[in-house]
Protein backbone atom coordinates (compact mmCIF):
# COMPACT_ATOMS: atom_id res chain seq x y z
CA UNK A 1 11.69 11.90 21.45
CA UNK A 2 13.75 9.77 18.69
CA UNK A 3 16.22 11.35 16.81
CA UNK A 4 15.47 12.48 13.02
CA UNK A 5 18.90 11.04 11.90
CA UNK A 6 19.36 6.91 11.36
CA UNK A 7 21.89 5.56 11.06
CA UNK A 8 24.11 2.90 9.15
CA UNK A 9 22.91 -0.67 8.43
CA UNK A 10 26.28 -2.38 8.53
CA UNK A 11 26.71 -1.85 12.89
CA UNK A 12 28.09 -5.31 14.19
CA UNK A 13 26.66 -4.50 17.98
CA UNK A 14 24.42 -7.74 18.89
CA UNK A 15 21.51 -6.93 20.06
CA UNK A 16 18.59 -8.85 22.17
CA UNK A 17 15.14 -9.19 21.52
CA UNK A 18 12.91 -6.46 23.74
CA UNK A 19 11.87 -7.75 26.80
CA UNK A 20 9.03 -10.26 26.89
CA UNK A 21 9.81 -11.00 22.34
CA UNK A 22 10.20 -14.32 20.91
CA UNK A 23 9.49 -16.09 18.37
CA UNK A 24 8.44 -19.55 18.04
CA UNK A 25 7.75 -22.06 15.29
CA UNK A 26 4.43 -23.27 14.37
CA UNK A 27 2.17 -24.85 11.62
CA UNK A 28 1.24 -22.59 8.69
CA UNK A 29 -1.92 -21.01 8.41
CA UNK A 30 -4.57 -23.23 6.52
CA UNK A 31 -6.65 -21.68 4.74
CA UNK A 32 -3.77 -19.08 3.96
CA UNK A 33 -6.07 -16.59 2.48
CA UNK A 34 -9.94 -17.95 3.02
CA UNK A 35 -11.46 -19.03 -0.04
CA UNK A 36 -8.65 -19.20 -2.15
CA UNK A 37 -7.23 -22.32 -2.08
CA UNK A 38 -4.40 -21.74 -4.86
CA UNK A 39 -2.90 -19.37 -2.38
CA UNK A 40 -1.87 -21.94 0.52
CA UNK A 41 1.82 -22.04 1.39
CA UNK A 42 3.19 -25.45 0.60
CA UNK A 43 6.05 -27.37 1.77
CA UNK A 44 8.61 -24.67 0.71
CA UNK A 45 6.87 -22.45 3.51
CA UNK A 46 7.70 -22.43 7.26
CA UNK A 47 5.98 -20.87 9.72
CA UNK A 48 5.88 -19.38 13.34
CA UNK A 49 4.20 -16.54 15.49
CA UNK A 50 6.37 -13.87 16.93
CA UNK A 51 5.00 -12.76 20.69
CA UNK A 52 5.74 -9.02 21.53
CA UNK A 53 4.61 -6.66 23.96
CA UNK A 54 1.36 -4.72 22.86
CA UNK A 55 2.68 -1.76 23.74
CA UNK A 56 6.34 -1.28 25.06
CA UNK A 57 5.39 1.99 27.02
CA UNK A 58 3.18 -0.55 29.55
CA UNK A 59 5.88 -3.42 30.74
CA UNK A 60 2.96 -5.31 32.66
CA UNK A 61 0.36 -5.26 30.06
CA UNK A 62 -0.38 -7.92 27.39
CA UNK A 63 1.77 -9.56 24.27
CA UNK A 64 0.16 -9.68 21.15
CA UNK A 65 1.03 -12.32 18.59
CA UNK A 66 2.70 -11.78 14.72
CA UNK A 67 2.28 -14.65 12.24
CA UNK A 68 5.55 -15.45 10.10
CA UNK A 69 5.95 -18.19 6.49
CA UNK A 70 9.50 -18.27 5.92
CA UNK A 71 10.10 -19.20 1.79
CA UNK A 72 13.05 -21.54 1.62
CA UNK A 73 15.73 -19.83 -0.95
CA UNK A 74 16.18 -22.79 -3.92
CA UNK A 75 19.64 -22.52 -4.16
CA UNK A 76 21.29 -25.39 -2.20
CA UNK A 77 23.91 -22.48 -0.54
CA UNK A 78 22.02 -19.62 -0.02
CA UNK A 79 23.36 -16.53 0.68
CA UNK A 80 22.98 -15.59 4.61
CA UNK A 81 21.12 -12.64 4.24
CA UNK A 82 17.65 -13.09 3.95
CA UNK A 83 14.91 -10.71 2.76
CA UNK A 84 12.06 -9.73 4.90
CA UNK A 85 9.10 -8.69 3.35
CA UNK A 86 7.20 -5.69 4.26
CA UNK A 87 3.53 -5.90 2.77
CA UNK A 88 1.54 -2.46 2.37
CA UNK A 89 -2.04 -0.98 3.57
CA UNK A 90 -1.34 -0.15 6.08
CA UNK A 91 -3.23 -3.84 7.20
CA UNK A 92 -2.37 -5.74 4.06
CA UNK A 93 -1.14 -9.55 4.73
CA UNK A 94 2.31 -10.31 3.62
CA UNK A 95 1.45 -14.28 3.55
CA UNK A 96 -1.42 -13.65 1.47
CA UNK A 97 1.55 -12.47 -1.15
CA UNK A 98 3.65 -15.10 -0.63
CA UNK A 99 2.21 -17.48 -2.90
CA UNK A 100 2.67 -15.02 -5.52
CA UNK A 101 6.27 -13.79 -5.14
CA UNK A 102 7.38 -18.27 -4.66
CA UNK A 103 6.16 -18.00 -8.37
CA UNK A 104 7.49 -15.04 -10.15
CA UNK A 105 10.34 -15.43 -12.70
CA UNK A 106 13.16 -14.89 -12.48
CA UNK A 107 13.12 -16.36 -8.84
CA UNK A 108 13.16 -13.63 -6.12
CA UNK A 109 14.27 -16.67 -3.43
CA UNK A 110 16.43 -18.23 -5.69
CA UNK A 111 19.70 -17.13 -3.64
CA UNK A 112 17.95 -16.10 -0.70
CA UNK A 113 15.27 -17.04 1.75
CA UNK A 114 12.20 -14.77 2.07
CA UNK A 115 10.66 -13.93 5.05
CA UNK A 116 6.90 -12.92 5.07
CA UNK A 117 5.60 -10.80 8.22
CA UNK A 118 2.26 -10.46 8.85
CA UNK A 119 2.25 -7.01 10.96
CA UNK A 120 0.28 -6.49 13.82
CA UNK A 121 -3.04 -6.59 13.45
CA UNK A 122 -3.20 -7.79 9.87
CA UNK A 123 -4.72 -11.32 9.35
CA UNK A 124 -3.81 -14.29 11.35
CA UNK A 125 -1.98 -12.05 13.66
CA UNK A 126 -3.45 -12.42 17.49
CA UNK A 127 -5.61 -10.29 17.74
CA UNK A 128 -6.53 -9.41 14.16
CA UNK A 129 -8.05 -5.92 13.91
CA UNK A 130 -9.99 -6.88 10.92
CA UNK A 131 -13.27 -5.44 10.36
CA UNK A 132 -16.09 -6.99 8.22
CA UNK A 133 -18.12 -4.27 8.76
CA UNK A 134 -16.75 -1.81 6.90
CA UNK A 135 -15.59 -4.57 4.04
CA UNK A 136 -19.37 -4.89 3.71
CA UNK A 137 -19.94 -1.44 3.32
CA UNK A 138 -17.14 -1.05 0.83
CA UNK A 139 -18.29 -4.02 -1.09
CA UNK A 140 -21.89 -2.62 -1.53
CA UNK A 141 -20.93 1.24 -1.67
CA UNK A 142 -20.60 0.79 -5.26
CA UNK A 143 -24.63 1.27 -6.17
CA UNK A 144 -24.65 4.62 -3.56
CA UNK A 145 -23.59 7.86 -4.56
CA UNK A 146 -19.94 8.28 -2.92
CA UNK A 147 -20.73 11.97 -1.86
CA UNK A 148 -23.97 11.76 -0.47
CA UNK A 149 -24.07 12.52 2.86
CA UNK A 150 -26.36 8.80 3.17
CA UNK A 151 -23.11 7.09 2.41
CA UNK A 152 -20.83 8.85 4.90
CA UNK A 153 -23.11 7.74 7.17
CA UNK A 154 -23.15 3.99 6.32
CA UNK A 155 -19.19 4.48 6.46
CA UNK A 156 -19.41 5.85 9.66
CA UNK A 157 -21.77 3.43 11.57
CA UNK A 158 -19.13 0.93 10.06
CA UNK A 159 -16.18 1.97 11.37
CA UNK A 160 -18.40 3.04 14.83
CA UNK A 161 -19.56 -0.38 15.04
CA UNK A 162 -16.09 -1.77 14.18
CA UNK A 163 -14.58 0.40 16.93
CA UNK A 164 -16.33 -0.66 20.01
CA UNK A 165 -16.07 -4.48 19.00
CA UNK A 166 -12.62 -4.37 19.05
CA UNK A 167 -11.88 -1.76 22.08
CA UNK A 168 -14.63 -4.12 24.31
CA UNK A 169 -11.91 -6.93 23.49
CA UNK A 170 -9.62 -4.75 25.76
CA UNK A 171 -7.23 -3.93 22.65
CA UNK A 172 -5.31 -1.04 22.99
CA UNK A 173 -5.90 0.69 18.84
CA UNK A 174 -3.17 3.06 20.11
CA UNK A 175 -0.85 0.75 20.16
CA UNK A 176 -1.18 -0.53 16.04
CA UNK A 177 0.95 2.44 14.98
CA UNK A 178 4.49 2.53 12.89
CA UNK A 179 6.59 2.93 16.08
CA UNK A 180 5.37 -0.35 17.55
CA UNK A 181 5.20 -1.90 14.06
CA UNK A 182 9.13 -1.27 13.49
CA UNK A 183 10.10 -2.05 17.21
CA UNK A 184 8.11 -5.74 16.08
CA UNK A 185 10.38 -5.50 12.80
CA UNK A 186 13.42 -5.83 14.75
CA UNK A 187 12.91 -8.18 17.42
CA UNK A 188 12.16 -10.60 14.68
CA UNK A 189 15.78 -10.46 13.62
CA UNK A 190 17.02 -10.79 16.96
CA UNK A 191 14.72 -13.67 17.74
CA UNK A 192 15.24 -15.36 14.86
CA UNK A 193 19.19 -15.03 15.39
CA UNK A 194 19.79 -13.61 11.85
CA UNK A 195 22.97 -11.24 12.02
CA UNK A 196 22.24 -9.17 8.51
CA UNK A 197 19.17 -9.21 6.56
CA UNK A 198 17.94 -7.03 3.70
CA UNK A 199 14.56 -5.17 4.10
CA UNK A 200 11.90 -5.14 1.52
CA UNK A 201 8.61 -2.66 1.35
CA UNK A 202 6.53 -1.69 -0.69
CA UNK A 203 3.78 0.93 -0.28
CA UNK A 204 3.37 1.71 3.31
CA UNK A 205 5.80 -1.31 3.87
CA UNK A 206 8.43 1.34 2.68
CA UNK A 207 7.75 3.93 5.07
CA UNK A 208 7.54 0.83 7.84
CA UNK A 209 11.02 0.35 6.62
CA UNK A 210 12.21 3.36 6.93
CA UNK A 211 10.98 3.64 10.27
CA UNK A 212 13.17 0.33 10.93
CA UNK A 213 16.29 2.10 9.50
CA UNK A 214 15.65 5.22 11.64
CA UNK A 215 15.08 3.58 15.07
CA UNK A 216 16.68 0.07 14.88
CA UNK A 217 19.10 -0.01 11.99
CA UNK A 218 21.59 -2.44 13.30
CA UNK A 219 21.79 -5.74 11.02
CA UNK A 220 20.42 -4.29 7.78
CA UNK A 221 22.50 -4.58 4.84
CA UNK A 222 20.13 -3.14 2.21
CA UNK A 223 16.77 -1.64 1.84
CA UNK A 224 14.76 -2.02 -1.44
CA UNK A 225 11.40 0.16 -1.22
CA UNK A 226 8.98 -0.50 -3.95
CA UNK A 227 6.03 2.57 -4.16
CA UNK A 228 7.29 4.66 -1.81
CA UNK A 229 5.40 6.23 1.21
CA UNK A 230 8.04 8.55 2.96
CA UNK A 231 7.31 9.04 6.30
CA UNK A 232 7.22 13.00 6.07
CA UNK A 233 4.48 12.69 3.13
CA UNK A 234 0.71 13.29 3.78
CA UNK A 235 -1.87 10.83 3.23
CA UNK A 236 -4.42 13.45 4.02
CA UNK A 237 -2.81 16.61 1.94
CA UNK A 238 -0.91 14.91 -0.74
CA UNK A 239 -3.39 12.07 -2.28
CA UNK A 240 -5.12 14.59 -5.11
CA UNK A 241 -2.12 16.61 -5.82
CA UNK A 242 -0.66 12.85 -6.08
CA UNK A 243 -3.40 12.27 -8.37
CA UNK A 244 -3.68 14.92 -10.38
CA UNK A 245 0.14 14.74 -11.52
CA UNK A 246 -1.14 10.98 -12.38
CA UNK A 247 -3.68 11.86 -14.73
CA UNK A 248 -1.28 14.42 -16.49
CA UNK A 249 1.17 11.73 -17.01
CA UNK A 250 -1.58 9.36 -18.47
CA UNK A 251 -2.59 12.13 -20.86
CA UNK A 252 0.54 12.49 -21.70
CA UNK A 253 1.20 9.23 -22.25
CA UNK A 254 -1.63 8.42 -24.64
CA UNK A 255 -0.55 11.68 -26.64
CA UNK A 256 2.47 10.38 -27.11
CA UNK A 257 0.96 7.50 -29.00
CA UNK A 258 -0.31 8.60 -32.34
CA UNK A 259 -2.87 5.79 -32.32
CA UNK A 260 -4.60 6.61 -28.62
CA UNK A 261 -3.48 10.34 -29.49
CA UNK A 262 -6.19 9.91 -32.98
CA UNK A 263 -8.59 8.19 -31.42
CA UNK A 264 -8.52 10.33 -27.96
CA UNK A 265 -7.19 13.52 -28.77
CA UNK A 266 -9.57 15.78 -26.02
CA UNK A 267 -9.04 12.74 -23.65
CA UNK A 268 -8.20 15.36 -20.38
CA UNK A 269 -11.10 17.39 -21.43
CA UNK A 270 -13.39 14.49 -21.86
CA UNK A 271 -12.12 13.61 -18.47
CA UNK A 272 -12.30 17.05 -16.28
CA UNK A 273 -15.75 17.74 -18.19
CA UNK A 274 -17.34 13.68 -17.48
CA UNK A 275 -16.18 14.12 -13.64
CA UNK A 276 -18.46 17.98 -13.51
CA UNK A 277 -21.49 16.01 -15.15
CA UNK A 278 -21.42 13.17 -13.01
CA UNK A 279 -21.15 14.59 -10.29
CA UNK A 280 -24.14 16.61 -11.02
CA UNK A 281 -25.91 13.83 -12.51
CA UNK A 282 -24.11 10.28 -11.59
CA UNK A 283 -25.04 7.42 -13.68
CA UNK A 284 -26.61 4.18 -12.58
CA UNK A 285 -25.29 1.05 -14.86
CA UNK A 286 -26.79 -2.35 -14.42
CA UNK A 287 -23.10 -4.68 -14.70
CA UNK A 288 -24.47 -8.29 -16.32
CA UNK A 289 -23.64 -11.60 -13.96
CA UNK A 290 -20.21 -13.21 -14.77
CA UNK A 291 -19.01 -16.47 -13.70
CA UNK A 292 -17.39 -14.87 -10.35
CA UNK A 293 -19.52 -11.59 -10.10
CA UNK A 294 -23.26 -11.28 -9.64
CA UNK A 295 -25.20 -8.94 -11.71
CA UNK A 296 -24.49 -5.59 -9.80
CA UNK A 297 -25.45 -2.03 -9.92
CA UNK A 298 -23.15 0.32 -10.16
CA UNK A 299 -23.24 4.33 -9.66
CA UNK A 300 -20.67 6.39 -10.64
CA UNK A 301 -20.50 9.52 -9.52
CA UNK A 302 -17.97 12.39 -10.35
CA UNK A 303 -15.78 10.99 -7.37
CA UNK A 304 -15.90 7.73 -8.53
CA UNK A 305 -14.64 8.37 -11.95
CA UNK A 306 -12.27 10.49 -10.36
CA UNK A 307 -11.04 7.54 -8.16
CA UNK A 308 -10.99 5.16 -11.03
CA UNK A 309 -8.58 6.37 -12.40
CA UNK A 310 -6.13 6.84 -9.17
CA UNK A 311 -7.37 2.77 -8.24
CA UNK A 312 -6.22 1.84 -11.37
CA UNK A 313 -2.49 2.30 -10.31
CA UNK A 314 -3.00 -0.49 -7.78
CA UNK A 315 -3.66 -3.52 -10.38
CA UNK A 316 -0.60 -4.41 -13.26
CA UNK A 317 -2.18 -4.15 -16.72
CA UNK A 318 -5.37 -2.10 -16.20
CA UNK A 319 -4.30 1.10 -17.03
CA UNK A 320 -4.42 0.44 -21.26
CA UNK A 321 -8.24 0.51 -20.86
CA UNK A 322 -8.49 3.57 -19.27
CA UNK A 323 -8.54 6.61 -22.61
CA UNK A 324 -11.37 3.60 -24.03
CA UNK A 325 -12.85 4.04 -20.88
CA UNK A 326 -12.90 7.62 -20.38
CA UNK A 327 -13.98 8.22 -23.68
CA UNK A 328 -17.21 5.87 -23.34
CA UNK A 329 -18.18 7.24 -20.68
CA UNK A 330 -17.95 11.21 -21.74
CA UNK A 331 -20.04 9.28 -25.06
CA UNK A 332 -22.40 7.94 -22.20
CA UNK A 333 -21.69 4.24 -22.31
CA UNK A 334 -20.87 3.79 -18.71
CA UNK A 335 -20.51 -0.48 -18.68
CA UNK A 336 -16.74 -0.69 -19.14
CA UNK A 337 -15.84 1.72 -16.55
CA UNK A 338 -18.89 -0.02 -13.96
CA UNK A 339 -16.78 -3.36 -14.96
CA UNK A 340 -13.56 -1.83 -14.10
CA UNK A 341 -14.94 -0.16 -10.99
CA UNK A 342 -15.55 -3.49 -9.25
CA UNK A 343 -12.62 -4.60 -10.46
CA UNK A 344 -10.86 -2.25 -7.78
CA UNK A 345 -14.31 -2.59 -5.27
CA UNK A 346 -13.40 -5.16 -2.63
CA UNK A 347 -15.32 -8.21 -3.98
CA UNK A 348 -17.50 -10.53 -1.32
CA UNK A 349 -14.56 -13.17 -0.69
CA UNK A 350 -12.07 -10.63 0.41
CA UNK A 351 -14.67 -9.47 3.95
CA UNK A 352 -12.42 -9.38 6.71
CA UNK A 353 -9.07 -9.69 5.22
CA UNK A 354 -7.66 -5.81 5.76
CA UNK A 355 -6.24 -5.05 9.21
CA UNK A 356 -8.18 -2.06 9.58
CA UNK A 357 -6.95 -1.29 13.27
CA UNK A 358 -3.16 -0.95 11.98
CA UNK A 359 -4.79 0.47 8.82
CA UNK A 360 -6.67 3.39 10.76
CA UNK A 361 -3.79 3.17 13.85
CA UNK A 362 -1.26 4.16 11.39
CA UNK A 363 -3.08 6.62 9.20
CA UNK A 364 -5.33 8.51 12.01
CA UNK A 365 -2.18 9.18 14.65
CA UNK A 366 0.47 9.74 12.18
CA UNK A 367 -1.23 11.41 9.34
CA UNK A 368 -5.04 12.45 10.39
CA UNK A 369 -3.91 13.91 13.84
CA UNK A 370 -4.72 18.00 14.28
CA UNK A 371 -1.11 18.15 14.88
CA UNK A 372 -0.21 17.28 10.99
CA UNK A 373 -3.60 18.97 9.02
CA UNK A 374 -7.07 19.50 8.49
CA UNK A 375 -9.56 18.99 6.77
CA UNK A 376 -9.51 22.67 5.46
CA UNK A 377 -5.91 22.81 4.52
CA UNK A 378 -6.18 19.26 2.85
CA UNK A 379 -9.22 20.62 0.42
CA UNK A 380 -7.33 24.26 -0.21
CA UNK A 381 -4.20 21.48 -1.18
CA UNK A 382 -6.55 19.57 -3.39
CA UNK A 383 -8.03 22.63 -4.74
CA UNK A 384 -4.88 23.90 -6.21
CA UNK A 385 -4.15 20.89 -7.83
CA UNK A 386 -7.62 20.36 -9.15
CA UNK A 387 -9.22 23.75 -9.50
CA UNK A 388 -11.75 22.32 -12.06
CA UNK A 389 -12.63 19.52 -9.79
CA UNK A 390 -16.57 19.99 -7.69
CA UNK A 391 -16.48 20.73 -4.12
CA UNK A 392 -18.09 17.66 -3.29
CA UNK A 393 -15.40 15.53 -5.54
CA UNK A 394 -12.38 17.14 -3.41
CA UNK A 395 -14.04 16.52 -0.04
CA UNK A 396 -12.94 12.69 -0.41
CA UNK A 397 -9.85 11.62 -0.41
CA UNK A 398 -8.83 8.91 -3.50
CA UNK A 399 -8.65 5.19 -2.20
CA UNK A 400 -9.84 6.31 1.29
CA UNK A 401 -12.82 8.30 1.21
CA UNK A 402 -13.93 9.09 4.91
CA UNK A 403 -10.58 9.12 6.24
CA UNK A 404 -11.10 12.57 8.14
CA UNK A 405 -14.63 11.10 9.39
CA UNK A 406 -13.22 7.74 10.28
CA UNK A 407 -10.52 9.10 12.35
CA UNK A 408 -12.58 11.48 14.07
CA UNK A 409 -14.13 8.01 15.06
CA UNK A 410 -11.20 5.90 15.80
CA UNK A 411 -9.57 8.22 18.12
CA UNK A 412 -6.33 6.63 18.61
CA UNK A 413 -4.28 10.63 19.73
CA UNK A 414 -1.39 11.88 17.69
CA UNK A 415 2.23 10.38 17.25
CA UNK A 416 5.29 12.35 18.42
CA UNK A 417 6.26 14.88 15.69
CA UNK A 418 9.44 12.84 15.15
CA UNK A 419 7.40 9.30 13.39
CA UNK A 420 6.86 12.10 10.48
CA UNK A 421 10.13 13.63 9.68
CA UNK A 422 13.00 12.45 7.23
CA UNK A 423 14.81 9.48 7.47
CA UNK A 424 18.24 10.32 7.02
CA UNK A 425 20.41 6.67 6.65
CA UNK A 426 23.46 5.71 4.71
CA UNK A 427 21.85 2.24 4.65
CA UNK A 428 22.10 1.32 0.74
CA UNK A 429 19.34 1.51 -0.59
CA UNK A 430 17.47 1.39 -3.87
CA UNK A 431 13.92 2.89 -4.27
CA UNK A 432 11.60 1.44 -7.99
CA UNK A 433 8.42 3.21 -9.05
CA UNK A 434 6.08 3.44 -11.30
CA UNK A 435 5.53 6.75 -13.79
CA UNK A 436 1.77 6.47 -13.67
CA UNK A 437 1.41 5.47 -9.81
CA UNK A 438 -1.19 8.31 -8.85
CA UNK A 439 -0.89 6.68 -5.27
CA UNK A 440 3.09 6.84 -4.36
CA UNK A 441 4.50 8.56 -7.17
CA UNK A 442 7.75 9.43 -7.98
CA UNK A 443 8.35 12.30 -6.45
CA UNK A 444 7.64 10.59 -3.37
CA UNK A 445 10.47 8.46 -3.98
CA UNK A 446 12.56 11.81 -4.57
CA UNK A 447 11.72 13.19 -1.58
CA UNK A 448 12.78 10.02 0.58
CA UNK A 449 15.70 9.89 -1.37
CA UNK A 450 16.84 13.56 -0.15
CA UNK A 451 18.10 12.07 2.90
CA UNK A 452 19.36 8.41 2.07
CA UNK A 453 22.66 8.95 1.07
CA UNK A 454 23.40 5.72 -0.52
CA UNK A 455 20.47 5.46 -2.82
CA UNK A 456 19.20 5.23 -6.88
CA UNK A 457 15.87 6.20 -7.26
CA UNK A 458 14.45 4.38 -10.54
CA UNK A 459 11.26 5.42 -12.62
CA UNK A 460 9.98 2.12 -14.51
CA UNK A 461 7.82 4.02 -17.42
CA UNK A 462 3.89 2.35 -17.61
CA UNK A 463 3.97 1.17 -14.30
CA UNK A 464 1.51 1.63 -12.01
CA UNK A 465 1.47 1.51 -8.10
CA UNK A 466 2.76 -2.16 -8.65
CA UNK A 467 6.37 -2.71 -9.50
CA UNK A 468 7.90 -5.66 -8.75
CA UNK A 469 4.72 -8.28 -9.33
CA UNK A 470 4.42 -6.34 -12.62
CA UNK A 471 8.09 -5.99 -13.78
CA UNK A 472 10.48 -8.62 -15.00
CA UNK A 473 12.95 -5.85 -15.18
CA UNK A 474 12.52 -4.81 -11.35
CA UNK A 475 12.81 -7.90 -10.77
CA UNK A 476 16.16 -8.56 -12.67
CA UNK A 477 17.56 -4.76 -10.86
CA UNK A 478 16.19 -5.99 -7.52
CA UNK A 479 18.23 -9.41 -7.29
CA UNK A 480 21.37 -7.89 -8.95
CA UNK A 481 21.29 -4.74 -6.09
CA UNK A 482 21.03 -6.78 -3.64
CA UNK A 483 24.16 -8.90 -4.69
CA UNK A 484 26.30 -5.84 -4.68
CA UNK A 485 24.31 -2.97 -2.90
CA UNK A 486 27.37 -0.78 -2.24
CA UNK A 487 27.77 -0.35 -6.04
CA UNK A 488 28.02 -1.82 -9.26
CA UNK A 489 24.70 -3.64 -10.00
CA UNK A 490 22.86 -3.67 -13.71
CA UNK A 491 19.65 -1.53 -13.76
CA UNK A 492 20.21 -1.04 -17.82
CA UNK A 493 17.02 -3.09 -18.50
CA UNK A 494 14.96 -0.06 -17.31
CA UNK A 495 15.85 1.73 -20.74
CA UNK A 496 13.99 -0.08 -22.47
CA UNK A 497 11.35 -0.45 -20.39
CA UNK A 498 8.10 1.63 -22.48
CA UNK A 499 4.66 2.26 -21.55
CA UNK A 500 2.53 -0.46 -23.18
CA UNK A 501 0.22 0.44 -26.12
CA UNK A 502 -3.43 1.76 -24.72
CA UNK A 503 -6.30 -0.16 -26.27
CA UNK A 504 -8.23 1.57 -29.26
CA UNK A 505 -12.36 0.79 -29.12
């Protein structure tokens, strides 16, 4: 059983790859991301796979492989401390990002190199527990009804059929969990013969990294965690309470605004009331063809608006549509918030690009298990939170509908009690957020924080579930921690850091 307690980043013991880990060097994926040329990694990438055991409790069994783009730091004398990058999900590909974070000003690699991990299971990792199946679904659950019971079980033959194509493969889904994921983590230092590194996550990728500060923390200088996921948080019990203080800080937001305030001033009425109606009644809208989106139907039903507003979080600059939106819809014009629902629906060139068996690994042992809840103690949670909220509405879960159905499916066991408890390090560490993330929000990051002893939680006010994509100021605070993470660095830019006008229709 591992020990709750971490400890400190700067230990100088060596260490050596686990048995049967290296890492080798090797062209870079082409097509990076399939179907989306502009994000290819170009000359200033290199790449290699990382071979590990599958699972480190079976000595004789097989290795797995871990694709790796290393993003050259500009400066001709980098510092020797690179930054590895821990993408969220769980399942989401770091490489996919890359593109992104090579372009960002100021330059995040401009002292430093970056190192992007694609974690097992996640795409162009051998194997890659992808699953098109339930992609499909997700793409063309949009024109169901989310609650009916028709839907759940499209979701489930999904995942079902998903399931046995990947466990007649002879992978082990047990295996795609955080324990193996960190263990992976660190033997990528070791192989790569880096002494000190700095460790980068965001979303799950923070409680991935806190897993590698618990169990391996030799050779990390500094953790920055972006959207935090603590590991002793619940995906299943915590995701509408997380929402519901969300919404109240959007309300409050566009109160606060004497323009959205005058032209929304019931806007959490118009809300809690639309959400009852349509989930008595849900609305069909027929959303016109676009240049990159077929004409589509879309129903929204009381969950869906409900969800809308939580999805939202995940892409920078949506959220000053969303009193306009709310308000059209309680008017019943229900074409913006149909648009802005398949703007957070998986779209058809993004099939097959979530690692759903580290996705569903992660979520079902650690989180799902009937050692951690049910689905009775999650709705009571939800309940309290939302007491105005239907039945029906509460028995999904925001982002991740069927989670409690899918891992009664996946059946992957429980973790040990200990992958859920505090992290307690004295690694330095700096955790960003968002005020109006309804996904990770920031008491989240106050709750990790309890037991990192070296650590400055900041709240970046407008912000959504992105921070550091969507932030020039994170940005700025991010390079000038890690320059000086015992102490010292600038975050003053986050003072004047507001939450951007809402849009008036």
């Amino acid at each position: 059983m591992l020990a709750a307690g971490g400890g400190c980043g700067t230990s100088k013991e060596e260490e050596k790859p686990s048995s049967r880990a290296s890492y080798a060097p090797a062209a870079c994926p082409t097509p990076n991301v399939p179907g989306s040329p502009e994000a290819n990694l170009g000359p200033e990438f290199t790449c290699g796979y990382l071979t590990v055991p599958e699972n480190r409790t079976k000595p004789d069994g097989r290795t797995i492989r871990i694709a790796v783009a290393r993003l050259k730091a500009t400066s001709s004398q980098p510092q020797p401390d690179p930054i590895v990058w821990l993408a969220g999900g769980p399942g989401a590909s770091a490489t996919a990002l890359a593109p992104l974070i090579a372009q960002v000003k100021p330059s995040l690699n401009a002292d430093r190199d970056f190192i992007f991990v694609n974690q097992r299971g996640t795409l162009h990792t051998d194997p890659s527990l992808t699953c098109p199946e339930i992609d499909t679904f997700a793409h063309d659950a949009v024109s169901w009804v989310a609650t009916d019971p028709a839907t759940v079980r499209k979701n489930d033959e999904a995942t079902k059929t998903c399931r046995t194509r990947l466990a007649k493969a002879g992978i082990d889904l047990s295996a795609y969990n955080s324990t193996e994921n960190a263990a992976d983590i660190a033997d990528l230092r070791t192989a790569l013969g880096i002494k000190e590194w700095n460790v980068y996550g965001v979303s799950y990728g923070t409680d991935l990294a806190l897993q590698v500060a618990r169990n391996h923390p030799q050779g990390i200088r500094s953790m920055v965690l972006a959207s935090i996921l603590p590991p002793q948080a619940s995906v299943m019990e915590d995701p509408w309470p997380n929402a519901a203080s969300g919404y109240q800080v959007l309300f409050d937001a566009c109160a606060a605004q004497p323009a959205c305030n005058s032209a929304y001033p019931n806007l959490r009425t118009e809300f809690m009331t639309t959400v009852q109606q349509l989930d008595q009644k849900p609305l069909t809208v027929n959303v016109p063809a676009t240049e990159n989106q077929p004409a589509t139907t879309v129903v929204i039903d009381g969950y869906r608006l409900a969800d809308l507003l939580v999805g939202t979080a995940i892409n920078p600059g949506t959220f000053e549509d969303i009193p306009a939106i709310v308000h059209a819809l309680a008017a019943g014009d229900g074409l913006p918030a149909a648009k802005a629902i398949l703007g957070i629906a998986p779209s058809a060139s993004e099939i097959g690009l979530v690692g759903y068996g580290l996705q569903f690994g992660v979520f079902c042992r650690e989180h799902a298990a009937s050692a951690f809840t049910n689905r009775q103690k999650a709705h009571a949670m939800a309940k309290a939170a939302l007491p105005d909220f239907p039945d029906r509405v509460l028995s999904l879960l925001p982002q991740v509908p069927y989670l409690f159905s899918v891992c009664e499916i996946w059946d992957v066991g429980q973790a040990d009690a200990s992958v859920r408890s505090p992290v307690h390090s004295d690694i330095p560490t700096l955790l960003m957020v968002g005020s109006l993330d309804g996904v990770t929000p920031p008491r989240w990051a106050e709750m990790a924080a309890r037991s990192l002893s070296k650590s400055q939680t900041l709240v970046f006010p407008g912000l959504g579930h992105r921070v550091i994509g969507a932030s020039e100021c994170a940005r700025i605070t991010m390079i000038s921690f890690l320059n000086q993470p015992t102490g010292g660095y600038d975050t003053s830019c986050v003072a004047n850091v507001t939450v951007p006008p809402f849009t008036i229709k």
